[in-house]
N, C-alpha and C. Protein backbone atom coordinates (compact mmCIF):
# COMPACT_ATOMS: atom_id res chain seq x y z
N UNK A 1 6.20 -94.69 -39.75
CA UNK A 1 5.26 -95.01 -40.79
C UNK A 1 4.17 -95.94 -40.27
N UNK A 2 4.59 -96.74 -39.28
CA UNK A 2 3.79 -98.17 -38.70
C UNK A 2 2.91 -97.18 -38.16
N UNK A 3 3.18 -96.02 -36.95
CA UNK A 3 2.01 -95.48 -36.35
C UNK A 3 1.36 -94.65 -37.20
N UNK A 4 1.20 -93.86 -38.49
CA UNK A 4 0.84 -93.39 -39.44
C UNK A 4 -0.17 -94.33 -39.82
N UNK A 5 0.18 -95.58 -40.43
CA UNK A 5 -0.82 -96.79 -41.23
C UNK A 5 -2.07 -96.62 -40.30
N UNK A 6 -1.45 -97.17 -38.45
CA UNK A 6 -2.19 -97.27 -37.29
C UNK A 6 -3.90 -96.62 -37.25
N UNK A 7 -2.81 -95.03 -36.94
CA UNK A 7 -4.10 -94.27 -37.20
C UNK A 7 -4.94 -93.79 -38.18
N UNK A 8 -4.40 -94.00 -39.43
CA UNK A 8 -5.27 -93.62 -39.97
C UNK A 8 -6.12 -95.12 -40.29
N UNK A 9 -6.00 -96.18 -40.41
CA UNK A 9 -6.75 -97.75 -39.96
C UNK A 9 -7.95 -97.10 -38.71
N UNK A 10 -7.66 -96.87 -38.02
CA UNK A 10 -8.10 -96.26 -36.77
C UNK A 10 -9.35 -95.33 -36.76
N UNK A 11 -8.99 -94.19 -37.35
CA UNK A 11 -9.65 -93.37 -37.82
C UNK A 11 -11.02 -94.15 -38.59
N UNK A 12 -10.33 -94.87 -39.99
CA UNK A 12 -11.45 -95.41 -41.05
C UNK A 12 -12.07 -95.92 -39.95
N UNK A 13 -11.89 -96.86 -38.85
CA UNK A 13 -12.40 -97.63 -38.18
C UNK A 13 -14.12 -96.59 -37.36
N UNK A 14 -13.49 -95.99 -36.88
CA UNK A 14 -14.42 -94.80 -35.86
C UNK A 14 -15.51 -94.21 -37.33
N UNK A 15 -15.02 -93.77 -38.62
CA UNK A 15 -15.90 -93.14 -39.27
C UNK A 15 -16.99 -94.26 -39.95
N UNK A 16 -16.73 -95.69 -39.99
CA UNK A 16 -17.21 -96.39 -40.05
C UNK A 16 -18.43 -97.05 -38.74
N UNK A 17 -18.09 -96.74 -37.61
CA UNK A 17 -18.55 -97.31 -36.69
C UNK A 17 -19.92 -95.77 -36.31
N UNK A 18 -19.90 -95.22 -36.82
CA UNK A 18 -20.67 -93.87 -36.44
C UNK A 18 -21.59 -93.56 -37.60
N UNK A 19 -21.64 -93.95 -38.32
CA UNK A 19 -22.76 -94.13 -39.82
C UNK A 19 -23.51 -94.50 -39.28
N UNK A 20 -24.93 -94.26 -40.09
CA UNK A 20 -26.02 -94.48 -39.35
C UNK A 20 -26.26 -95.83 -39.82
N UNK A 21 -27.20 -96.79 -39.10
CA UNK A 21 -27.18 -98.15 -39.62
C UNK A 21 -28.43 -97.60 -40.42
N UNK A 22 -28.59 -99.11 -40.96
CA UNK A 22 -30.08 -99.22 -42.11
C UNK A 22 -31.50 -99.30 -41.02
N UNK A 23 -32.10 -98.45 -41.25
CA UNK A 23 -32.99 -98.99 -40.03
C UNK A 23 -34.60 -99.33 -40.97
N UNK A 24 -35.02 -100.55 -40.73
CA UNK A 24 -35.97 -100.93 -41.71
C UNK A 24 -37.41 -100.20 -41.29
N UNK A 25 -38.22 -99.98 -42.70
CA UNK A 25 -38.91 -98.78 -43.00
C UNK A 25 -39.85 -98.78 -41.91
N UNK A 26 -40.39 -99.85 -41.80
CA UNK A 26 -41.74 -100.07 -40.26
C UNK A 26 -41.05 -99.15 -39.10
N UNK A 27 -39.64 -99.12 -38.89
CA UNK A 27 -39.14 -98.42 -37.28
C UNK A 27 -39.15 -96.76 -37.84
N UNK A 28 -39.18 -96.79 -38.91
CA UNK A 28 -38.51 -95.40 -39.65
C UNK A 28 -39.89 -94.12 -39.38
N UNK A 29 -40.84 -94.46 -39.06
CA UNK A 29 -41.85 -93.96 -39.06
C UNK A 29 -41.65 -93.03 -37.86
N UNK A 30 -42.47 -91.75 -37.66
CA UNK A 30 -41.99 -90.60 -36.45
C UNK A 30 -42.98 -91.07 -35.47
N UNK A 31 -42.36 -90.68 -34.52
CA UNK A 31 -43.07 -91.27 -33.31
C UNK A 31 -43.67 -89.96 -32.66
N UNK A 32 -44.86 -90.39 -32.15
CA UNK A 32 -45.70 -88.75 -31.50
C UNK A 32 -45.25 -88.75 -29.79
N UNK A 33 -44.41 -88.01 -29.44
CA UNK A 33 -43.77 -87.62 -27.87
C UNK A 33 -44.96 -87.49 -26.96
N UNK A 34 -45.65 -86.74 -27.86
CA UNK A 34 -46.62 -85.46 -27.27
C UNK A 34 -47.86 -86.47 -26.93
N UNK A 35 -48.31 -86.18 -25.61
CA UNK A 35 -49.14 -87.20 -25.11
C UNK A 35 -49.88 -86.30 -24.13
N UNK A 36 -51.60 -86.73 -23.64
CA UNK A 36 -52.28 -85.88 -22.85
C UNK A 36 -51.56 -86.45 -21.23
N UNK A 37 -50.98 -86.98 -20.99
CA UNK A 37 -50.94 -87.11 -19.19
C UNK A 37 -49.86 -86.29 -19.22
N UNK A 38 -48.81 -85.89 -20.33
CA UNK A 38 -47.61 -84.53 -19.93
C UNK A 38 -48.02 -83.36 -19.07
N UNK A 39 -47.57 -83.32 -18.20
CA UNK A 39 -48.00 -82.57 -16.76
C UNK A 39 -47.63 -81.25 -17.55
N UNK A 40 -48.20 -80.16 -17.19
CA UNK A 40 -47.87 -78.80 -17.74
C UNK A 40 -46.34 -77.98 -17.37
N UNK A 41 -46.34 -77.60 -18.17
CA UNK A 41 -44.74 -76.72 -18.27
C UNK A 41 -44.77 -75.43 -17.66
N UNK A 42 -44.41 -75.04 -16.77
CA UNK A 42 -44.20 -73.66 -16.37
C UNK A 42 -43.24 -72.96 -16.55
N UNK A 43 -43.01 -71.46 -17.25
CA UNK A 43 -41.80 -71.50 -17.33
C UNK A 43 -41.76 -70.12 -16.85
N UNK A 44 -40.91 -69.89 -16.07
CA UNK A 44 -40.61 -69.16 -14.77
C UNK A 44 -40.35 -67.42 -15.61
N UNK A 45 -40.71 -66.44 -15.23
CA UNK A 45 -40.60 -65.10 -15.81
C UNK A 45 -40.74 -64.36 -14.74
N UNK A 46 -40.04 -62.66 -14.73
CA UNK A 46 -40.59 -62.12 -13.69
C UNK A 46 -41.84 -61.22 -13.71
N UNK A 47 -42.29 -61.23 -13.08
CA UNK A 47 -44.00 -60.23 -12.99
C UNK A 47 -43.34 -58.78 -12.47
N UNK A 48 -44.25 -57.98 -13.47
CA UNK A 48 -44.34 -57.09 -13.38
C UNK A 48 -44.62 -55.93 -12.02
N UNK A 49 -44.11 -56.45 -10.87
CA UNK A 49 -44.34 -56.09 -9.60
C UNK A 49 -43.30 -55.98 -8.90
N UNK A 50 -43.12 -55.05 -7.69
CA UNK A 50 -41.64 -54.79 -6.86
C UNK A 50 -40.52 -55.98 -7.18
N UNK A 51 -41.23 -56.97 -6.77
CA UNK A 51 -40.10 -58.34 -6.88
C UNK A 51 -39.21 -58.35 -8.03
N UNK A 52 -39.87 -58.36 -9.13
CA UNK A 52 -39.39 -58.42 -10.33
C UNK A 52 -38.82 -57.11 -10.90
N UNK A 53 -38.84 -55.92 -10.40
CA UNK A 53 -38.77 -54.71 -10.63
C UNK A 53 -37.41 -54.64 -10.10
N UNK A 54 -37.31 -55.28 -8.51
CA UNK A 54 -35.47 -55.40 -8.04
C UNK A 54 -34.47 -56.30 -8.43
N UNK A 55 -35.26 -57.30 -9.04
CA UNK A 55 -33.95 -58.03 -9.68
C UNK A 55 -33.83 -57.94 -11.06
N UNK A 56 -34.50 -57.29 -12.01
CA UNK A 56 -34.29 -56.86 -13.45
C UNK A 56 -33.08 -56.03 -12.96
N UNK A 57 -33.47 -54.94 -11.76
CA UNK A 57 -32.61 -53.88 -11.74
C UNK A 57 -31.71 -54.49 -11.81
N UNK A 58 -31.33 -55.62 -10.25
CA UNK A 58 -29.99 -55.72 -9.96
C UNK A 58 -29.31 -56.69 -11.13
N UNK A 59 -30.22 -57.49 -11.87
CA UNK A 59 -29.61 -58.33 -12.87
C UNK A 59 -28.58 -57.04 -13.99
N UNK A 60 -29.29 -56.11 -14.19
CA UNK A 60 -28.74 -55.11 -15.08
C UNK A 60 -27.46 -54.64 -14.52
N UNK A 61 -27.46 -53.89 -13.09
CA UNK A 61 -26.16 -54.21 -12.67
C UNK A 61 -24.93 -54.58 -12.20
N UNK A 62 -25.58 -56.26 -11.95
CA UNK A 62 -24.77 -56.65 -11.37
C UNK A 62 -24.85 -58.48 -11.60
N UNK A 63 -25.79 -58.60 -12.92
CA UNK A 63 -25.81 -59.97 -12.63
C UNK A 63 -26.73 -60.60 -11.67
N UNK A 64 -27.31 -60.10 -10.58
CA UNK A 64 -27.72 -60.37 -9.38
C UNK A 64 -26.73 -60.99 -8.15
N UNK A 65 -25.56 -60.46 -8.76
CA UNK A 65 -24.35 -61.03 -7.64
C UNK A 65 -24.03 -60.12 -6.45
N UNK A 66 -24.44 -60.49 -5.61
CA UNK A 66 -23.72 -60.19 -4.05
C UNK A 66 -22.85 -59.10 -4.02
N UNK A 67 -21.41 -60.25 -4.21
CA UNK A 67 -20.21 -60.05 -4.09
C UNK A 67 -19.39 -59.01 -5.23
N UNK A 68 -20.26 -58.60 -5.92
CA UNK A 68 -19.36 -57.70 -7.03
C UNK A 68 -19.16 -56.36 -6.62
N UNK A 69 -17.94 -55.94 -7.17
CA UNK A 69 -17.23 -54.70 -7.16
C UNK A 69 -16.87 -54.23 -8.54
N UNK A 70 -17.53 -53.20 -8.96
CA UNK A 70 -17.41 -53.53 -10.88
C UNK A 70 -16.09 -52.45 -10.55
N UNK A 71 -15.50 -51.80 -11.76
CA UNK A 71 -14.15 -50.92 -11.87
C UNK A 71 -14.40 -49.88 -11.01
N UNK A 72 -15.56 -49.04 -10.81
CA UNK A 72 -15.36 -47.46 -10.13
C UNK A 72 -15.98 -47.81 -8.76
N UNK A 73 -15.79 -49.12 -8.59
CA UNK A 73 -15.68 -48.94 -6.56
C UNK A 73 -17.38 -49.20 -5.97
N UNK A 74 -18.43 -49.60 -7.00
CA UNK A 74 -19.48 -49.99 -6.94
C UNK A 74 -19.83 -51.01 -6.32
N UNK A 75 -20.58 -51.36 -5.43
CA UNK A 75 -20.47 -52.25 -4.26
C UNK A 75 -21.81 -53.22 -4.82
N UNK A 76 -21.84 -54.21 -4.61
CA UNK A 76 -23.14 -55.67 -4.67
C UNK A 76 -23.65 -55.66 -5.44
N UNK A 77 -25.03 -56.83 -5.17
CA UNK A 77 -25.86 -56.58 -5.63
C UNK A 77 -26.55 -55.62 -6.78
N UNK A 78 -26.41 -54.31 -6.03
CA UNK A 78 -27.15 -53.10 -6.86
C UNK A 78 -26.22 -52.14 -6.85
N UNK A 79 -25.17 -52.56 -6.64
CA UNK A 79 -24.30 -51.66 -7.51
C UNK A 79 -23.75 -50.25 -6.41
N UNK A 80 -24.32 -50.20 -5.35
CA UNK A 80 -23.71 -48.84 -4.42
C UNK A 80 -22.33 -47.97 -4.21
N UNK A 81 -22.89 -46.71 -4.48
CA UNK A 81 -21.37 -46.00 -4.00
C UNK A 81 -21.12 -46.55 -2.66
N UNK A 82 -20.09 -45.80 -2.36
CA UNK A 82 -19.97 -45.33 -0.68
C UNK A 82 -20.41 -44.43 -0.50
N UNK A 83 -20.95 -43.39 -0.71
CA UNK A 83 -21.90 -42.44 -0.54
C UNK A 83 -22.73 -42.64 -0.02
N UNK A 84 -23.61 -43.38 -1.06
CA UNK A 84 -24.61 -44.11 -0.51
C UNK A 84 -24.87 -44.81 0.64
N UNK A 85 -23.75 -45.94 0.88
CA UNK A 85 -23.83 -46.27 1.96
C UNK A 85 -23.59 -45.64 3.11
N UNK A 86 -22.92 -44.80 2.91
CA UNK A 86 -22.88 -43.96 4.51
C UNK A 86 -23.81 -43.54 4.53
N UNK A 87 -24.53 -43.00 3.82
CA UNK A 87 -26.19 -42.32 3.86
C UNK A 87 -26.64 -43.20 5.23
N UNK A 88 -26.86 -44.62 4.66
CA UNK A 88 -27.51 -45.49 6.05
C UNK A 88 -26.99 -45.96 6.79
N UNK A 89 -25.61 -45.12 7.22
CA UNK A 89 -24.39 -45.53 8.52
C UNK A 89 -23.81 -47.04 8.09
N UNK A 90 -23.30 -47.39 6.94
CA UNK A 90 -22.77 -48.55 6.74
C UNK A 90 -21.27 -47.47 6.32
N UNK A 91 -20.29 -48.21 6.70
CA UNK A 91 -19.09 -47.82 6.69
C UNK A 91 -18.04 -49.20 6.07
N UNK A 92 -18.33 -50.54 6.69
CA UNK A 92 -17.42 -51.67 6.20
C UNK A 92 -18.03 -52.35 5.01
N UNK A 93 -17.35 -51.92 3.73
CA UNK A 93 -17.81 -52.35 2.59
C UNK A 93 -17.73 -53.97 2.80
N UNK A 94 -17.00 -54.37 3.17
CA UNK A 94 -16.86 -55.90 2.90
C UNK A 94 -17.56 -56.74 3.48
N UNK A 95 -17.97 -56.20 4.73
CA UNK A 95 -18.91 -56.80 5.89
C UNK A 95 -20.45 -56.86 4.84
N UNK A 96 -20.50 -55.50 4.08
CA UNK A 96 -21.56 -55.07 3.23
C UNK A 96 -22.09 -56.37 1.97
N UNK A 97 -20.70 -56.71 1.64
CA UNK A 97 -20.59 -57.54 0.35
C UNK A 97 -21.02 -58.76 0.48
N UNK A 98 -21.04 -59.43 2.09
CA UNK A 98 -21.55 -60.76 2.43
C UNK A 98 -22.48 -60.77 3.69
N UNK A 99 -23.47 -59.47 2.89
CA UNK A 99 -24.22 -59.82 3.62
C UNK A 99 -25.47 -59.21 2.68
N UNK A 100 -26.13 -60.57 1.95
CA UNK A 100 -27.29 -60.03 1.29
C UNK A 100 -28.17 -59.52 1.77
N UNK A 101 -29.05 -59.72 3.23
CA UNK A 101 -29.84 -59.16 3.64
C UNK A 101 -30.04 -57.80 3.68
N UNK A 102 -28.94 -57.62 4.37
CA UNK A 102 -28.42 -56.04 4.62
C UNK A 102 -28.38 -55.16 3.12
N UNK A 103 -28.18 -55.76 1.55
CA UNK A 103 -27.97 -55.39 0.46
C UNK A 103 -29.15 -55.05 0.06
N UNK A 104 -30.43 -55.80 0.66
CA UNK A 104 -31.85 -55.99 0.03
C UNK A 104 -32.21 -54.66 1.19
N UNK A 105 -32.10 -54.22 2.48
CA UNK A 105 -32.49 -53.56 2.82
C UNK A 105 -32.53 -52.18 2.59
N UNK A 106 -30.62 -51.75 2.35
CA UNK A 106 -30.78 -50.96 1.74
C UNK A 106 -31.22 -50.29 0.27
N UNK A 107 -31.18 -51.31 -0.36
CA UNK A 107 -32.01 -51.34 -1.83
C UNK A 107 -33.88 -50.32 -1.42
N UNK A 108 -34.04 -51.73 -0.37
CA UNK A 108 -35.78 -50.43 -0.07
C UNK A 108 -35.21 -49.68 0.03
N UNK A 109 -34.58 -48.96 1.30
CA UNK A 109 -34.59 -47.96 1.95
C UNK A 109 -34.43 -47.14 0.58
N UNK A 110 -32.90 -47.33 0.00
CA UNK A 110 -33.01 -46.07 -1.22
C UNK A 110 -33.73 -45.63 -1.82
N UNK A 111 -34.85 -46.53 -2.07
CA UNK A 111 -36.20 -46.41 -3.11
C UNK A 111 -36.88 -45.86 -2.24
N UNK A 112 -36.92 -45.67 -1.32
CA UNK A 112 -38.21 -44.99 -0.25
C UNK A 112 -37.28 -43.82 0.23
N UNK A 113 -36.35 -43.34 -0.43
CA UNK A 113 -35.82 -41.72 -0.21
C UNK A 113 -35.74 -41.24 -1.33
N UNK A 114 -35.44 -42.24 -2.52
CA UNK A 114 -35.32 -41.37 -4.03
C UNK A 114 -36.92 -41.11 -4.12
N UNK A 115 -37.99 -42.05 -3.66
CA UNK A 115 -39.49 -41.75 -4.07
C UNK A 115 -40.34 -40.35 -4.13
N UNK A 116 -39.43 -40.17 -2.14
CA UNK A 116 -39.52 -39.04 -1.70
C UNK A 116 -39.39 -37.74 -2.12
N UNK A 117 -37.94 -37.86 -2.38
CA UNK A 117 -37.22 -36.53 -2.91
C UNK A 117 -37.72 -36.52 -4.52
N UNK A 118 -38.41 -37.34 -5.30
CA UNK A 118 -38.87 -37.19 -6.39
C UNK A 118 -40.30 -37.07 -6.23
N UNK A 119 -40.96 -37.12 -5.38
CA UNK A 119 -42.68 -37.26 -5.37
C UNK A 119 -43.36 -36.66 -5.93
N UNK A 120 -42.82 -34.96 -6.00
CA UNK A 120 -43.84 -34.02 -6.92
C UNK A 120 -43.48 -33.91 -8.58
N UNK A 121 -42.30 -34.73 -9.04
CA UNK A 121 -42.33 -34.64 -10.62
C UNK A 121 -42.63 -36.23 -10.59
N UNK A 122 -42.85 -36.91 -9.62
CA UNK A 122 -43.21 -38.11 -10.36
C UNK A 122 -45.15 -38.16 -9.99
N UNK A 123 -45.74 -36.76 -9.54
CA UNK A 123 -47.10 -37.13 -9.66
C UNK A 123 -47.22 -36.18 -11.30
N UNK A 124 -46.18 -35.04 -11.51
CA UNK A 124 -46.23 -34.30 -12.53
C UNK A 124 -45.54 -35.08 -14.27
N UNK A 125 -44.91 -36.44 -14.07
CA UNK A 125 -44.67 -36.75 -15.21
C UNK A 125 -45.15 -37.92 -15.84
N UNK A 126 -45.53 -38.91 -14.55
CA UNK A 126 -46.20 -40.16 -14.66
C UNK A 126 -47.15 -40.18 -15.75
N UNK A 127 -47.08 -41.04 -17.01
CA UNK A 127 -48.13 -40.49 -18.13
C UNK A 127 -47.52 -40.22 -19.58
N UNK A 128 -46.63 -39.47 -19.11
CA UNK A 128 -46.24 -38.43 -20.11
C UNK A 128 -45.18 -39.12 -21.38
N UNK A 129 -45.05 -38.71 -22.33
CA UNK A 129 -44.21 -39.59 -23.25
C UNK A 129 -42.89 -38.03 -23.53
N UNK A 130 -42.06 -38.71 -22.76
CA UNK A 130 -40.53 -37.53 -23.22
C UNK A 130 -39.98 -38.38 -24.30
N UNK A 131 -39.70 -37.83 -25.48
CA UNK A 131 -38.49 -38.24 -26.42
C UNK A 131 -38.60 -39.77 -26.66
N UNK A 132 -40.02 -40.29 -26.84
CA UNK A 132 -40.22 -41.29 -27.47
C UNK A 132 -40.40 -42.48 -26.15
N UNK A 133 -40.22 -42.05 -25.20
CA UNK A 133 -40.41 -42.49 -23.80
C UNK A 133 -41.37 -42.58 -22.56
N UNK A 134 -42.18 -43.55 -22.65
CA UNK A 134 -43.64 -42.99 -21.46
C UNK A 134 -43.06 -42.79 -20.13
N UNK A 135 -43.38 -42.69 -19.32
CA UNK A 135 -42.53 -41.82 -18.31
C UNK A 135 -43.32 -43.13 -16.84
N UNK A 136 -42.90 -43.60 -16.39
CA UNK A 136 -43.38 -44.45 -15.50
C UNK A 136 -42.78 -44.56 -13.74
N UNK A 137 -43.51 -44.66 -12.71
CA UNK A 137 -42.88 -44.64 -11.72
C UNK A 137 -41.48 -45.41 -11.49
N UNK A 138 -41.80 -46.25 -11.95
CA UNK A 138 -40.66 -47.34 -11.54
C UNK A 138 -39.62 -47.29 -12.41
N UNK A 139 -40.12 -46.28 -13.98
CA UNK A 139 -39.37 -46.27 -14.53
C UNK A 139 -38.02 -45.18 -13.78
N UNK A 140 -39.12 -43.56 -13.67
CA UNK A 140 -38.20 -42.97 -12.54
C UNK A 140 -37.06 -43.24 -11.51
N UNK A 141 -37.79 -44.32 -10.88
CA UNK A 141 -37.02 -44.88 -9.11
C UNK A 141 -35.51 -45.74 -10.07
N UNK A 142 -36.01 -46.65 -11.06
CA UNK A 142 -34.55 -46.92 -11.75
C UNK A 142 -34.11 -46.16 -12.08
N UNK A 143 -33.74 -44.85 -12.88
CA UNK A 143 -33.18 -43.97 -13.22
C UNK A 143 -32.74 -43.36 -11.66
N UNK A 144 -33.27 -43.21 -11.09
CA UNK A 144 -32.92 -42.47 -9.94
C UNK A 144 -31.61 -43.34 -9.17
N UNK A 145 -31.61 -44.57 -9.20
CA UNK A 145 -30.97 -45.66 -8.61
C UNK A 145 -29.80 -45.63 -9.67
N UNK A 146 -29.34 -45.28 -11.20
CA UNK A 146 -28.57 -45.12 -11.79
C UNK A 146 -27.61 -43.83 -11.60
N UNK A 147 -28.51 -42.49 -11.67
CA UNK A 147 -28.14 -41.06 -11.97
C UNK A 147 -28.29 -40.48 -10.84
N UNK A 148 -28.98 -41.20 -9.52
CA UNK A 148 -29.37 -40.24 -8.49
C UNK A 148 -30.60 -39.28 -8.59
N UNK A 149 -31.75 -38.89 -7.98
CA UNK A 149 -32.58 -38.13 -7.93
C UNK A 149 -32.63 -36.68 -8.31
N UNK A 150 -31.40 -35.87 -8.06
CA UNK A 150 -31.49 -34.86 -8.42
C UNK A 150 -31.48 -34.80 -10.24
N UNK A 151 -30.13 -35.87 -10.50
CA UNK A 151 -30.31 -35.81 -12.10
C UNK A 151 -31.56 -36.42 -12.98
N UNK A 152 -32.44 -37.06 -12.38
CA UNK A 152 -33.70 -37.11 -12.34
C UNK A 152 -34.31 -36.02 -13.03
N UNK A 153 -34.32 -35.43 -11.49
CA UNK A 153 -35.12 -34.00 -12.10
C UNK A 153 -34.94 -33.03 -12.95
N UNK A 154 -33.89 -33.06 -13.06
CA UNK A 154 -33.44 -32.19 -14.26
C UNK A 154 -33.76 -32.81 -15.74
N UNK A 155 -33.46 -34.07 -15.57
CA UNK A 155 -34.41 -34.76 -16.91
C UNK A 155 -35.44 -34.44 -17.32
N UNK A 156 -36.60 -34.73 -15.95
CA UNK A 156 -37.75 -34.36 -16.20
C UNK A 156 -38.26 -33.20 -16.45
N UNK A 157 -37.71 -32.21 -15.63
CA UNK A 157 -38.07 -31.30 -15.85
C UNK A 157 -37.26 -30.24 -17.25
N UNK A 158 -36.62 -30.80 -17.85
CA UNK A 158 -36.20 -30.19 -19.25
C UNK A 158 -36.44 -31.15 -20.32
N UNK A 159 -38.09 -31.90 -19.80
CA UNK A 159 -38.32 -32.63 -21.09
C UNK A 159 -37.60 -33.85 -21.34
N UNK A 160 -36.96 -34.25 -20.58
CA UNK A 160 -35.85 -35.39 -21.33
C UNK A 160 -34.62 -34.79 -22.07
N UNK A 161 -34.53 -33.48 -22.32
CA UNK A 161 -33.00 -33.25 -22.83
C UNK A 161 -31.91 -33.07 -22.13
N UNK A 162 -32.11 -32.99 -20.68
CA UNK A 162 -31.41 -33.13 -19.76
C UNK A 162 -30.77 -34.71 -19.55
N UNK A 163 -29.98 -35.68 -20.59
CA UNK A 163 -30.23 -36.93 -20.62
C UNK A 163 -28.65 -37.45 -20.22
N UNK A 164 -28.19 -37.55 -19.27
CA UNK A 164 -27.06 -38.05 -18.30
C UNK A 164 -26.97 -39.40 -18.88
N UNK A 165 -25.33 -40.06 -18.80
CA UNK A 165 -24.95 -41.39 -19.21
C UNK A 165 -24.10 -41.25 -17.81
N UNK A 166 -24.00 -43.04 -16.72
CA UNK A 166 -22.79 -43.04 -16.34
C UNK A 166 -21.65 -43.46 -17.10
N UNK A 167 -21.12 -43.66 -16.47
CA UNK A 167 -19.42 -44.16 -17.01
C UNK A 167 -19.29 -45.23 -18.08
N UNK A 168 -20.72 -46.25 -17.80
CA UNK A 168 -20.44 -47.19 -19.09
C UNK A 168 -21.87 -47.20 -19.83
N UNK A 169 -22.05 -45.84 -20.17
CA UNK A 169 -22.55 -45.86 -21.45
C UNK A 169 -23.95 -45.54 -21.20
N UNK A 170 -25.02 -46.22 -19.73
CA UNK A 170 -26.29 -46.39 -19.51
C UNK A 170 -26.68 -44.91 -19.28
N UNK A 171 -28.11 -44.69 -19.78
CA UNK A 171 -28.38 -43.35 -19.94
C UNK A 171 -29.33 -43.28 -18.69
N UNK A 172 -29.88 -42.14 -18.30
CA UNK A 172 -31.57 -42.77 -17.82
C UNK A 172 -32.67 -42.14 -18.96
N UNK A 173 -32.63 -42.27 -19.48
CA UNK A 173 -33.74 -42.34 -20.71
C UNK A 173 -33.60 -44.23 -20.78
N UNK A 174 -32.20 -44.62 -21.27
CA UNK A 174 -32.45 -45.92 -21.55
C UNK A 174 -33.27 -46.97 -19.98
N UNK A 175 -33.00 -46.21 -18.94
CA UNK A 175 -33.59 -46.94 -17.70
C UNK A 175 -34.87 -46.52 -17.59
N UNK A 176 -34.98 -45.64 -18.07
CA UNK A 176 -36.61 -44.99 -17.91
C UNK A 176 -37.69 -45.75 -18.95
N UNK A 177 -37.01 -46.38 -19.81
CA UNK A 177 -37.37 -47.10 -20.76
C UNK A 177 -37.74 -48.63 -20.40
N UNK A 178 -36.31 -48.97 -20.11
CA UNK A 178 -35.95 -50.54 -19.97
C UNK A 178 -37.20 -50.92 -18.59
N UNK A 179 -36.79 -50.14 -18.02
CA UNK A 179 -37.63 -50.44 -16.12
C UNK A 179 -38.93 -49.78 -16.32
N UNK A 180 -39.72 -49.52 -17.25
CA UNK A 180 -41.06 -49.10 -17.06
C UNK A 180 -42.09 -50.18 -16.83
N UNK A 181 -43.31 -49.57 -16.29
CA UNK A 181 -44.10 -50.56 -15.92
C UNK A 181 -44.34 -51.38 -14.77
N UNK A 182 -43.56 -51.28 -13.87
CA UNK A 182 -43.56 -52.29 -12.79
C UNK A 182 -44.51 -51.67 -11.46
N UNK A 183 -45.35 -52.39 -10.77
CA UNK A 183 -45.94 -52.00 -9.88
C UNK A 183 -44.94 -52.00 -8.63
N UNK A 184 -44.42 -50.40 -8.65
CA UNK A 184 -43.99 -50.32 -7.40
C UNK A 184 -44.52 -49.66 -6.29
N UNK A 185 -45.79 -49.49 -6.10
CA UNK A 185 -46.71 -48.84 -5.42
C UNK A 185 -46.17 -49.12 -3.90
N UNK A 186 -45.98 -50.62 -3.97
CA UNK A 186 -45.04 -51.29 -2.28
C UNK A 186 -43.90 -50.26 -1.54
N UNK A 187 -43.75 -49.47 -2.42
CA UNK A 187 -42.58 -48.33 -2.15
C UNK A 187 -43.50 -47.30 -1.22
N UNK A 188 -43.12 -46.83 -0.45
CA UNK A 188 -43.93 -45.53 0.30
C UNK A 188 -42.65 -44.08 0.42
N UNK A 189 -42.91 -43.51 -0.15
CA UNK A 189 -41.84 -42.42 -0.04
C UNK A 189 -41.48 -41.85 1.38
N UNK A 190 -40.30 -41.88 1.89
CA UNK A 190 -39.38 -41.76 3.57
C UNK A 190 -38.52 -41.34 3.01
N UNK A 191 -38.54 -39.84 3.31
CA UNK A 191 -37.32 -38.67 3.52
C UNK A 191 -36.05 -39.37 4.99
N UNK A 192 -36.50 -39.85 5.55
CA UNK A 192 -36.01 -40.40 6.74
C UNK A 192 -35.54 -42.17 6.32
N UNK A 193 -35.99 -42.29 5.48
CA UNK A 193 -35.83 -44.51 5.40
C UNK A 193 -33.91 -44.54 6.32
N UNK A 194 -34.58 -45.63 6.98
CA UNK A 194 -33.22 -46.04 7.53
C UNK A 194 -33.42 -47.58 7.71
N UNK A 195 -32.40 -48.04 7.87
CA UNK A 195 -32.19 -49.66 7.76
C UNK A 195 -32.31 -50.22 9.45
């Protein structure tokens, strides 16, 4: 019962000590923060250009983390099969996983073979609005980086009803969407890109 009285004494004590005091009316008045020598605020966004075009991507799948391996065996950064990577003679995924450079390289390279193998529907769709969707280079090269190039084309070229989801849900209509706009002109299309 003694430690019962205790705390709750205790308690009154703390809800008492945390009330606001009386503060007399002259201090009560608002004070202006905002002053001309406040140095300007920048607040950091990405631009609409390659830079910002690869890490929206990789933020989308991967967080922008390195080291991730999501459930179906998807490697870094941006998310790679093994397919893929053997494409550019990489064989040791793990060697792959800690080593960002090597993650950013092949990132170009892919974009400068999907560009390729897409070049003539992306001079034929660039413009165009499919299914409520303007159709954009970069929007393409992300979709292509999701679904692969060939399922690309089949998109495009059936209008957008050709509209593929992978495994968790992402369409490329929704990438063709999300990733439009970005100046990826820095891309040069290489049937050949190698690392």
């Amino acid at each position: 019962m003694r430690k019962f009285i205790f705390l709750i004494i205790l308690f009154l004590g703390f809800i008492n000590a945390t009330k606001n005091p009386k503060i007399p009316k002259e201090m009560a008045a608002p004070i202006n923060l905002v002053s001309h020598s406040t140095p300007s605020l920048t607040i950091p966004y990405l631009q609409k250009n390659f830079v910002g075009f690869k890490e929206a991507l990789a933020f989308k799948e991967s967080q922008g983390k390195y080291r991730v391996v999501n459930t179906l065996g998807y490697l870094g950064k941006y998310q790679f099969g093994a397919s893929t990577l053997e494409r550019f003679k990489i064989y040791n995924t793990t060697s792959f996983l800690y080593n960002p450079e090597l993650q950013e390289q092949v990132f170009i390279a892919y974009c400068k073979v999907n560009k390729w193998i897409l070049r003539k529907d992306i001079t034929r769709s660039v413009g165009k609005v499919m299914d409520g969707v303007k159709i954009t280079e970069s929007g393409i090269l992300a979709a292509a980086h999701l679904s692969g190039a060939g399922n690309v084309k089949k998109y495009l070229r059936s209008n957008g009803l050709k509209n593929l989801s992978d495994a968790y849900g992402s369409s490329i209509k929704s990438y063709m969407k999300n990733f439009a706009g970005y100046d990826v002109s820095f891309i040069k299309g290489d049937r050949q890109a190698s690392i």
